[in-house]
Protein backbone atom coordinates (compact mmCIF):
# COMPACT_ATOMS: atom_id res chain seq x y z
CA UNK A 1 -16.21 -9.63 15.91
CA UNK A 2 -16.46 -11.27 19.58
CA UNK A 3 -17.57 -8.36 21.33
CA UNK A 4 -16.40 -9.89 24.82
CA UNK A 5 -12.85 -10.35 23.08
CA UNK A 6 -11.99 -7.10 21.96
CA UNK A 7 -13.79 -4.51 24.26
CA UNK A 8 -13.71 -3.53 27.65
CA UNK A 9 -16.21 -1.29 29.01
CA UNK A 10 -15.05 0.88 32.16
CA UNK A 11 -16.57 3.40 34.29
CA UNK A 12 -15.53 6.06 31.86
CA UNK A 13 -15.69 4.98 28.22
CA UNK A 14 -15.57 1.93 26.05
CA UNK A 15 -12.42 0.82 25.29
CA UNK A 16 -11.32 -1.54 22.30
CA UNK A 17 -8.61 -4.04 23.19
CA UNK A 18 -7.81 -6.04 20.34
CA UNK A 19 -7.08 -3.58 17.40
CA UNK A 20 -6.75 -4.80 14.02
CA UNK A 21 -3.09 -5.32 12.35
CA UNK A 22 -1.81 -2.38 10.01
CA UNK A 23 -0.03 -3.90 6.97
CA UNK A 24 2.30 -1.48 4.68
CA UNK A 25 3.73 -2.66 1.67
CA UNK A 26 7.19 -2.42 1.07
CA UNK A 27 9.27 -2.88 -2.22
CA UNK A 28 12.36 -2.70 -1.04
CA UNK A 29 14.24 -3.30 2.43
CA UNK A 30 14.73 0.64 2.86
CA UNK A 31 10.49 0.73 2.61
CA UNK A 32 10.11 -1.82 4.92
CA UNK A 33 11.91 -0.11 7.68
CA UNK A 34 10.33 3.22 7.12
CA UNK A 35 7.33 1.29 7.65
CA UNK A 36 7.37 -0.16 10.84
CA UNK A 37 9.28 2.94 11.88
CA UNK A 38 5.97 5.06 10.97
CA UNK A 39 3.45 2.13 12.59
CA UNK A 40 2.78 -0.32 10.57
CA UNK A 41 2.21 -3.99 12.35
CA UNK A 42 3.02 -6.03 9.65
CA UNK A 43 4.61 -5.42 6.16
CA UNK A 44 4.58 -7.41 3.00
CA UNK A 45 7.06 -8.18 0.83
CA UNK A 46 7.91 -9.88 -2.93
CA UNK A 47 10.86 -11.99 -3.29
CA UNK A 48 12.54 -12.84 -7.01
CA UNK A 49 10.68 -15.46 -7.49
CA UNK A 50 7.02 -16.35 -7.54
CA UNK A 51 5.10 -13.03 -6.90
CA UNK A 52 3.28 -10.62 -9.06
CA UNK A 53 5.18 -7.20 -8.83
CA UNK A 54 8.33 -8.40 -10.78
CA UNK A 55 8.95 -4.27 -11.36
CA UNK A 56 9.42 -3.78 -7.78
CA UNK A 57 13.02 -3.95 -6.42
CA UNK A 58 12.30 -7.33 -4.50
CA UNK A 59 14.05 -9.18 -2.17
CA UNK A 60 16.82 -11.64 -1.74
CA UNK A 61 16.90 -14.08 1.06
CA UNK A 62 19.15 -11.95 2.72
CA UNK A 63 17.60 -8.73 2.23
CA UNK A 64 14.25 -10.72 3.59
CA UNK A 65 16.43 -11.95 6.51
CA UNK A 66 17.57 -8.37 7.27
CA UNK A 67 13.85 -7.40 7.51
CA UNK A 68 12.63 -10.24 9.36
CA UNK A 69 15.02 -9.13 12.01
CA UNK A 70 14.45 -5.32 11.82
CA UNK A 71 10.73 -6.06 12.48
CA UNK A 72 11.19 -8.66 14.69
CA UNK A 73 13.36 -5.91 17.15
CA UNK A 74 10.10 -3.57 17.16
CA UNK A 75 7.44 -6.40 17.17
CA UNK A 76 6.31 -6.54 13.76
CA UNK A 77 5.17 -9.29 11.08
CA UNK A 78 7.11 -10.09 7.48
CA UNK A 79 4.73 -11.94 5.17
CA UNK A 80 5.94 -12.56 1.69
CA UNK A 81 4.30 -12.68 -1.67
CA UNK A 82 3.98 -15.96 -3.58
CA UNK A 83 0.74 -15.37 -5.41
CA UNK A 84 1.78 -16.21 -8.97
CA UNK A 85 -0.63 -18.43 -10.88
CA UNK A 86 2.20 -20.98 -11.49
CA UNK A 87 2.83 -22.26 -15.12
CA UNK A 88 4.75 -25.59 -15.22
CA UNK A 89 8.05 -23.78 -15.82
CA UNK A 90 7.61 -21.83 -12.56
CA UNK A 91 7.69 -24.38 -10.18
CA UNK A 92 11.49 -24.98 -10.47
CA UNK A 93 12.66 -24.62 -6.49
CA UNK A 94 9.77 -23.88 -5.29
CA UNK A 95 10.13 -25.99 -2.39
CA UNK A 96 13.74 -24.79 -1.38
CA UNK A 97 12.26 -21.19 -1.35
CA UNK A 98 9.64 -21.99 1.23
CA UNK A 99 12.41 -23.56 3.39
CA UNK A 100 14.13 -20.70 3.27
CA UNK A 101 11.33 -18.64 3.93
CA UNK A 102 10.49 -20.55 6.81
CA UNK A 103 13.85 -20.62 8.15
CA UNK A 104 14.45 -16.96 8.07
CA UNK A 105 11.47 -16.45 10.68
CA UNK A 106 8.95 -14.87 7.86
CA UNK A 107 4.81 -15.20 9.19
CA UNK A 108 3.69 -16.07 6.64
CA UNK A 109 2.93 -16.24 2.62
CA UNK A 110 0.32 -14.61 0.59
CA UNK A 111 -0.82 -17.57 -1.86
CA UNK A 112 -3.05 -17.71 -5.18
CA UNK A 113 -2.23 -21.16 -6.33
CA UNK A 114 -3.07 -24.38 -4.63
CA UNK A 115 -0.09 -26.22 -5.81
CA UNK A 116 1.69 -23.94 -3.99
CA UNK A 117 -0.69 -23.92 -0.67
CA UNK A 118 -0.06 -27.38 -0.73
CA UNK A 119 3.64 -27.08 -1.07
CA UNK A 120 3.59 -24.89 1.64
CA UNK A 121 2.04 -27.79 4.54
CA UNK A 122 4.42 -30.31 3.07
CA UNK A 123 8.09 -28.12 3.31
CA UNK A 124 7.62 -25.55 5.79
CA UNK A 125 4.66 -26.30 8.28
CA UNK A 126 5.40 -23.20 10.66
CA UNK A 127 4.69 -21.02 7.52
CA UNK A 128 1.31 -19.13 7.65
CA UNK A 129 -0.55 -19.80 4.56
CA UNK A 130 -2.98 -16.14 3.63
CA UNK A 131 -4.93 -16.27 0.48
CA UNK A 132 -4.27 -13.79 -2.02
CA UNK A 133 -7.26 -11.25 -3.12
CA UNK A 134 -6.32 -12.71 -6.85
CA UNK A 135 -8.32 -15.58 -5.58
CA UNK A 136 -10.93 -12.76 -5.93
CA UNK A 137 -12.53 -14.25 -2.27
CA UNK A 138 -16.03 -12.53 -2.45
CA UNK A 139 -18.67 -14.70 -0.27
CA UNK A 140 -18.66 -16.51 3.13
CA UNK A 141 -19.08 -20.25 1.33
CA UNK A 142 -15.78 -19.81 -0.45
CA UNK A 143 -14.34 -18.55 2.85
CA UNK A 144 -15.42 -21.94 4.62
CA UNK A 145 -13.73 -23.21 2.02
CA UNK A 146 -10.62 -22.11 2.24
CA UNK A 147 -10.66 -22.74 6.05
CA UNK A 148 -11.47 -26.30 5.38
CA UNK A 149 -8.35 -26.38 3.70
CA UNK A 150 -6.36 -25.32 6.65
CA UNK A 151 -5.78 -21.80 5.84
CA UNK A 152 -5.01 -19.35 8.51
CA UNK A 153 -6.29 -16.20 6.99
CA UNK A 154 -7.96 -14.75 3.29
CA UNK A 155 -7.14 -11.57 1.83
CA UNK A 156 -10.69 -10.65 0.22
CA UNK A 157 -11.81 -9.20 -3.13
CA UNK A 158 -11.50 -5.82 -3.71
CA UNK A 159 -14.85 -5.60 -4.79
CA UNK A 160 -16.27 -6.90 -1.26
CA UNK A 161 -18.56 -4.59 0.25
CA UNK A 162 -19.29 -4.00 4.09
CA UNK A 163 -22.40 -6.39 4.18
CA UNK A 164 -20.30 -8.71 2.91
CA UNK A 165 -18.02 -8.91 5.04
CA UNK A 166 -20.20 -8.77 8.10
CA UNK A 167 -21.87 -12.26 6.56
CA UNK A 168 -18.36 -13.56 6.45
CA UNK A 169 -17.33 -12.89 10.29
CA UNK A 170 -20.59 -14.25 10.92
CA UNK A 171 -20.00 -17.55 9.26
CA UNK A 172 -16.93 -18.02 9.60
CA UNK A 173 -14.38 -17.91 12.43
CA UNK A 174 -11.30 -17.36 10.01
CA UNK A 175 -8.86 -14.57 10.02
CA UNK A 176 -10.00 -11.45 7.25
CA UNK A 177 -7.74 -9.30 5.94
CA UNK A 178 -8.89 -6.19 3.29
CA UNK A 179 -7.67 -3.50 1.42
CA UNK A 180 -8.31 0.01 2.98
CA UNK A 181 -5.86 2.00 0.51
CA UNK A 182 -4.11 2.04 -2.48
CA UNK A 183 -4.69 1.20 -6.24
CA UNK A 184 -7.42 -1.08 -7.56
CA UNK A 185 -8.20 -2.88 -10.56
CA UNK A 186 -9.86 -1.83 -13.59
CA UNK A 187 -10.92 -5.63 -14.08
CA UNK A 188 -12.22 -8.19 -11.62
CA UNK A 189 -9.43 -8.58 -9.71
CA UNK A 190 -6.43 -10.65 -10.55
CA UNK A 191 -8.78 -11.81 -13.67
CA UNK A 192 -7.19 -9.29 -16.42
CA UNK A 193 -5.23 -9.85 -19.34
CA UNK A 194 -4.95 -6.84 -21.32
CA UNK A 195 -1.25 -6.34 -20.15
CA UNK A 196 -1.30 -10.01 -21.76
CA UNK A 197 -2.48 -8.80 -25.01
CA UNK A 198 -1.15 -5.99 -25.47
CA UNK A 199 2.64 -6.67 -24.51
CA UNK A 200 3.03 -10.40 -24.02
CA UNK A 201 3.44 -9.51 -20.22
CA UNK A 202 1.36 -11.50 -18.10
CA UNK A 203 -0.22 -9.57 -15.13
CA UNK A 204 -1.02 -13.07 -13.74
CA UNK A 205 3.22 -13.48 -13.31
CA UNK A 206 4.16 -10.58 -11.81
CA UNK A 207 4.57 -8.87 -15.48
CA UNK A 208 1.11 -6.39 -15.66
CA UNK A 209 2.02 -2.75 -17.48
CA UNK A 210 -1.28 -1.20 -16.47
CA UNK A 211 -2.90 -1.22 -20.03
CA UNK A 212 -5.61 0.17 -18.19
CA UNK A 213 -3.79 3.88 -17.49
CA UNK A 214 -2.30 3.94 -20.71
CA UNK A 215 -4.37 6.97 -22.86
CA UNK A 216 -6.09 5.76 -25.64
CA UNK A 217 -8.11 7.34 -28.70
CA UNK A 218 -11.52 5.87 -29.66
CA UNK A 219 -12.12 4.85 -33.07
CA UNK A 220 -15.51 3.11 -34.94
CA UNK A 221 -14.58 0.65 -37.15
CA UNK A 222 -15.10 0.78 -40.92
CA UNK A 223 -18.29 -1.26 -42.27
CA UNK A 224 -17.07 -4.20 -44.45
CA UNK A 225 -20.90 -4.43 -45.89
CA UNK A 226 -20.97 -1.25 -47.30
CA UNK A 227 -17.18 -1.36 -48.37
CA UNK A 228 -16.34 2.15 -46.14
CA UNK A 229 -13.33 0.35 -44.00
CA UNK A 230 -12.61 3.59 -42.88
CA UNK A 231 -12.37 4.44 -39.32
CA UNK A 232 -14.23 6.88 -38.02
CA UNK A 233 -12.98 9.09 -34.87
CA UNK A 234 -15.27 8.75 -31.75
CA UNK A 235 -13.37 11.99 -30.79
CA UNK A 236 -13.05 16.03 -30.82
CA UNK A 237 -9.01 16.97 -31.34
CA UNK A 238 -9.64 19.19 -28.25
CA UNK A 239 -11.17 16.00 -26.20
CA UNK A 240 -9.18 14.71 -23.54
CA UNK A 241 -7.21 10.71 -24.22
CA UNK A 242 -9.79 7.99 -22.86
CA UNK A 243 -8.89 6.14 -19.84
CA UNK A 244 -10.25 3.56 -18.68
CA UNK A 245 -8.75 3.08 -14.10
CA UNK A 246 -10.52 3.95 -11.75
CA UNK A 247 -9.86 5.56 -9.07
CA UNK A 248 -7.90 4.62 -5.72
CA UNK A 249 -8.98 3.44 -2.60
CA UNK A 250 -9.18 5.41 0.36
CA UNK A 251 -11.32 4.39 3.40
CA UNK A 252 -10.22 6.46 6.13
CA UNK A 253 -13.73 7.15 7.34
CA UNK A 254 -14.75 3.73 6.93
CA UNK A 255 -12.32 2.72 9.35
CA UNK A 256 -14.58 2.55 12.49
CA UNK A 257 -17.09 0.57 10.66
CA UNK A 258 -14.14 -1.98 9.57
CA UNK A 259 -12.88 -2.53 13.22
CA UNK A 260 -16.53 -3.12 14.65
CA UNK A 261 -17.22 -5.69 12.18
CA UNK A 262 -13.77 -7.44 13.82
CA UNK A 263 -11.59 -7.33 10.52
CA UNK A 264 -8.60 -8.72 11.47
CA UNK A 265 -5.84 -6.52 9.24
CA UNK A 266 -6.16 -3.62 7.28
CA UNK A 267 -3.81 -3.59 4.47
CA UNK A 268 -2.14 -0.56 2.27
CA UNK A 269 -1.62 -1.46 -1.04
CA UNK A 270 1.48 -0.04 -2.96
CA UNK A 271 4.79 -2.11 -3.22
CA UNK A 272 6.04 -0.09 -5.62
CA UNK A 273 5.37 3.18 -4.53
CA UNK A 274 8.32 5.76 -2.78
CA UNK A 275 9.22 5.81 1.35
CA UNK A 276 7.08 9.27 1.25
CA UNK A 277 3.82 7.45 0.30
CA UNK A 278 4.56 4.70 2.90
CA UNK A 279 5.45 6.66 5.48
CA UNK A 280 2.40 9.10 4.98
CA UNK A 281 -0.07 6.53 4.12
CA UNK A 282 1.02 4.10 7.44
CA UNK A 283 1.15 7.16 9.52
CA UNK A 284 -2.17 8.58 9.11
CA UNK A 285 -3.71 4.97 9.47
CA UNK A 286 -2.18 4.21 12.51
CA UNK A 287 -3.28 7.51 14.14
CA UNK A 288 -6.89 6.73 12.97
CA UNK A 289 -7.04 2.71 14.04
CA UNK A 290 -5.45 4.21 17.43
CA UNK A 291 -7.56 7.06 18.32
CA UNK A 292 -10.50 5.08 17.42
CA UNK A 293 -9.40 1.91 19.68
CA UNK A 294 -8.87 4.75 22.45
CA UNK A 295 -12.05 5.75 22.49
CA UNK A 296 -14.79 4.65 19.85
CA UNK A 297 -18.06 6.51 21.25
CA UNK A 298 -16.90 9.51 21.37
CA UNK A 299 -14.12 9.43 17.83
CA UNK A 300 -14.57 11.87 14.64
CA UNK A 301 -12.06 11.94 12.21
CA UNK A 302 -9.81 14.83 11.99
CA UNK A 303 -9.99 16.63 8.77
CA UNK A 304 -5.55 16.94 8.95
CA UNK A 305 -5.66 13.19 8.62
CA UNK A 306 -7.56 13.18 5.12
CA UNK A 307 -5.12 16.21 4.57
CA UNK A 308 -2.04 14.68 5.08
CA UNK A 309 -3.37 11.65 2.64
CA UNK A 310 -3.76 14.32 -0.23
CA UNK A 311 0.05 15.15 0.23
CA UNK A 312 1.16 11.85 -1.27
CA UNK A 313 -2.10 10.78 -3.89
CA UNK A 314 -1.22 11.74 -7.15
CA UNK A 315 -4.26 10.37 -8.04
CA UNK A 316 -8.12 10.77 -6.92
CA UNK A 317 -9.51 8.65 -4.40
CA UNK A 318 -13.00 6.69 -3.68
CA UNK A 319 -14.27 4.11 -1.25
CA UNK A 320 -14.89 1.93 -4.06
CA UNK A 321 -17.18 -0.96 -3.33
CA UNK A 322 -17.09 -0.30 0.38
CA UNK A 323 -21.34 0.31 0.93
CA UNK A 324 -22.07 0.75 -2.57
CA UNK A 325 -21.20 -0.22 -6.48
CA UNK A 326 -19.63 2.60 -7.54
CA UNK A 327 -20.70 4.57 -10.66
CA UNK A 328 -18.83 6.39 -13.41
CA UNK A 329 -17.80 8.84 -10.77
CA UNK A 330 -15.14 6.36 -9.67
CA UNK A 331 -13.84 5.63 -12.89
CA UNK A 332 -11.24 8.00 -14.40
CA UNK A 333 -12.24 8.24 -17.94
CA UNK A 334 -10.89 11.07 -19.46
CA UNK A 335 -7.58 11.55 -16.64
CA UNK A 336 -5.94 9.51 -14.25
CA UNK A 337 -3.71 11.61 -12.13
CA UNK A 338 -3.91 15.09 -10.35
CA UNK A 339 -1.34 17.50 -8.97
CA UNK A 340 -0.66 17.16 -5.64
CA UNK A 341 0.28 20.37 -3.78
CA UNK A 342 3.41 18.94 -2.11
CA UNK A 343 7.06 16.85 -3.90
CA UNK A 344 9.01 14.33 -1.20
CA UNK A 345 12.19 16.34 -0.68
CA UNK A 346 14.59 14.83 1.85
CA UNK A 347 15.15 12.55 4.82
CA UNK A 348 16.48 13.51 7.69
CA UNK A 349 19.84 11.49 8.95
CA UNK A 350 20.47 13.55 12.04
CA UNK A 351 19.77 16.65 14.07
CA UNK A 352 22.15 18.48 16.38
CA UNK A 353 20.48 20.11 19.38
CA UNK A 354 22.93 22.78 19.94
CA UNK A 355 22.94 24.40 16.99
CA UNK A 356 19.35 23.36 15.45
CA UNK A 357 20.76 22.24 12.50
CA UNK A 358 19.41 19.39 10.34
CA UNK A 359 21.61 16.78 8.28
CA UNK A 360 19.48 15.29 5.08
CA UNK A 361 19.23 13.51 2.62
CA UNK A 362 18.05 14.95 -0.54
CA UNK A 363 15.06 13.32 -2.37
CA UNK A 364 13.91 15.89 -4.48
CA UNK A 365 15.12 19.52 -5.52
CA UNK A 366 14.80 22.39 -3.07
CA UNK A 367 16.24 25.87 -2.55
CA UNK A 368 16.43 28.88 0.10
CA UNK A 369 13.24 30.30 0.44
CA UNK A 370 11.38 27.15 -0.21
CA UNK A 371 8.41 26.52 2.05
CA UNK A 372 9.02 22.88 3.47
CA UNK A 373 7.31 20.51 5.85
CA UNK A 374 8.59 18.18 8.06
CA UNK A 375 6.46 14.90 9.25
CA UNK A 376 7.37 11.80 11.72
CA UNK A 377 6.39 9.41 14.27
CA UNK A 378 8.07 11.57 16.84
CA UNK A 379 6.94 15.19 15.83
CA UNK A 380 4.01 16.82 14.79
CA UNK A 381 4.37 18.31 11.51
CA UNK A 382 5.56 21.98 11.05
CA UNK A 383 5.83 24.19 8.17
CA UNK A 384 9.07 26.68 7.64
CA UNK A 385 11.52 28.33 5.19
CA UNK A 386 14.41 26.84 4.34
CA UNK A 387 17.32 29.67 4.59
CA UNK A 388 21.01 28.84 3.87
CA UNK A 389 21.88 25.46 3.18
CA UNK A 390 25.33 24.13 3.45
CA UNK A 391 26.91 20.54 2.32
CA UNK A 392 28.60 18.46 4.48
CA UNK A 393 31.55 20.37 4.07
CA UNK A 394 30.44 23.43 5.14
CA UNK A 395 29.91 25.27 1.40
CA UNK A 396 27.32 27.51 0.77
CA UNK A 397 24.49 26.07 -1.62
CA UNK A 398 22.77 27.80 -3.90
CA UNK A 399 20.20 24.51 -3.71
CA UNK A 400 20.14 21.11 -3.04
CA UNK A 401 20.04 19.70 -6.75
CA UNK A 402 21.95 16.81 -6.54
CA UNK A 403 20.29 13.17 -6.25
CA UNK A 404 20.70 12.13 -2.55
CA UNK A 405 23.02 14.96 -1.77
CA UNK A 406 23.81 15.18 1.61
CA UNK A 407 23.07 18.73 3.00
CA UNK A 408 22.22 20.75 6.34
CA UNK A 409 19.85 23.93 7.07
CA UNK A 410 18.60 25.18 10.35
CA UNK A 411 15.16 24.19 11.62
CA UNK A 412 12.73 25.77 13.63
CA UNK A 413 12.11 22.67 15.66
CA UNK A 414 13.94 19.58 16.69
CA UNK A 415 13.37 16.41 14.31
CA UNK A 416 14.25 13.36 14.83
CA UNK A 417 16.39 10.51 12.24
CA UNK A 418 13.71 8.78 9.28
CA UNK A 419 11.60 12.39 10.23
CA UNK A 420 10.95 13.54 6.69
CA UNK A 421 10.45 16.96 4.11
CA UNK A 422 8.13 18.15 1.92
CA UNK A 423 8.26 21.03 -0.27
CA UNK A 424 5.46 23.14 -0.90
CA UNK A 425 4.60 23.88 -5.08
């Protein structure tokens, strides 16, 4: 990091001016506004064709368009996901897409396969090319390398530690981009093919089932010289199903250390998870990254903030390969998810003053006498009991059970539209 770039020193305190991007993923064009309505600087996006999350909802060009223009409005970056390692049959209009891409007013693209980087210069110029982590970037002469070939920033390896990427600033004046959340990769990553194997889906294409959470049961094979082909069972009938993910990534408390070593966008991985991880996730980030900035010699993290991650994990969390190689207490062997103490119930659509009465949308069942939470950009979050709830007719509920059932309760506080509740298990 240029030290003379990004801080200002006053009388007072130190002062850091030039705070790394936030990037939220965002499956659908309802994710992508929550998003940059909870923080984020920049989201990322697939389209239908040529990226590797072909479960997601995805994007048309209009839907893309849409977004562009929503983030545009409040200052924020689209990039999209082209990161497919392209087989021959793949390529079909690949260079209309980028035009269209380009045209729309997207950033950028986040690219894996050279054909495609070079596609990229030759149809739509004004397109920033990123390098995808399935290039699995993981030391500073590979960097060069990529900025020799014009690229304008690389999305590292998961498995790059701190060190590593202080050698690669050093090196290399190239914009950096890493993961600071979100799932990782029980194989090198972007290198397996289990999913492959197993189901004919290739991870590679945007077609990975996660062979790697499925449970399995261990079994020795039978010996062939001594003509026992029976298998043997590795395993106790009481014994838990082997597993073999590890856990996610969570560097919260590493972010200080990221923004002094001048990495240039801190990215949240999850395209395909709900508008109640986004908005969490983003949110507690961009409190951290802004408190920090505010006032670095004198920051601690807040124990609410790793709190308010817990709500929305339904998994454990690690720092991964952030200062170390992590051990078997990363790895989920024997379980791969936890309870988390909290379900996404509703989002709010509108709040009337007068009679302190919220209008929602339901996400997820709740009842009177439920202990709920509401969180947003414009509140700070508060706990309460839901009491009579009404639809939008005016009937008496006996609970919101419906699937995006539009109802209304009193609240103890004002709240504000995209605000949103959590029930309490």
């Amino acid at each position: 990091m240029d030290q003379q770039t990004v801080k200002e020193s006053t009388e007072e305190k130190r002062v850091i001016t030039k705070k790394p991007e936030l990037l939220a993923p965002a499956g659908s064009l309802e994710k992508l506004k929550i998003a940059v309505h909870y923080g984020a600087d920049a989201v990322f996006i697939g389209g239908q064709d040529f990226g590797l999350r072909s479960n997601a909802d995805n994007f048309s060009i209009e839907e893309m368009q849409e977004g562009v223009q929503f983030a545009t409005k409040y200052g924020a970056h689209i990039y999209v996901t082209t990161n497919i390692y392209a087989h021959n049959e793949n390529m079909v209009g690949l260079d209309d897409y980028l035009e269209e891409l380009e045209r729309i007013g997207v950033k950028g693209i986040i690219v894996a396969d050279p054909l495609i980087i070079e596609a990229s210069k030759r149809v739509a110029p004004k397109l920033e090319v990123h390098l995808s982590t399935q290039q699995s970037l993981s030391n500073w002469q590979a960097v060069n390398f990529w900025k020799q070939e014009g690229l304008d920033r690389v999305v590292l390896a998961r498995e790059v530690g701190l060190e590593e990427m202080l050698e690669m600033k050093k090196n290399v004046d190239i914009e950096i981009e890493t993961f600071i959340h979100g799932a990782m990769c029980i194989s090198y990553s972007g290198r397996c093919v289990l999913s492959n194997h197993m189901t004919a889906r290739d991870s590679n294409r945007g077609g990975c089932c996660q062979s790697c959470r499925w449970d399995y049961f261990l079994y020795e094979e039978g010996d062939i010289a001594s003509e026992n082909l029976d298998e043997r069972a590795l395993f106790d009938e009481d014994d838990a199903p082997f597993a073999m993910s590890p856990k996610d990534l969570n560097l919260i408390k590493a972010i200080p250390k990221l923004i002094e070593a001048g990495i240039d966008s801190l990215k949240v991985e999850g395209r395909m998870k709900s508008i109640h991880y986004v908005a969490t996730v983003v949110s507690v980030y961009r409190k951290v990254i802004d408190a920090y900035c505010a006032d670095p010699d004198h920051f601690e993290i807040d124990d609410e903030w790793v709190q308010e991650l817990e709500k929305c994990a339904n998994r454990p969390t690690a720092p991964a390969f952030f200062e170390n190689t992590p051990g078997h207490e990363e790895q989920m062997y024997r379980y791969h998810s936890q309870k988390t103490a909290f379900d996404f119930a509703g989002v709010v659509l509108g709040y009337e003053e007068e009679t302190k009465v919220v209008t929602l949308q339901q996400r997820n069942h709740f009842r009177p006498g439920d202990r709920i939470e509401f969180f947003g950009p414009e509140i700070m979050n508060f706990i309460q009991v839901v009491d009579t709830i009404w639809d939008e007719e005016g009937n008496q509920l006996d609970a919101a059970r419906h699937p995006l059932q539009i109802v209304k309760f009193k609240v103890d506080k004002p709240v504000s539209r995209d605000n949103m509740m959590r029930k309490e298990l």
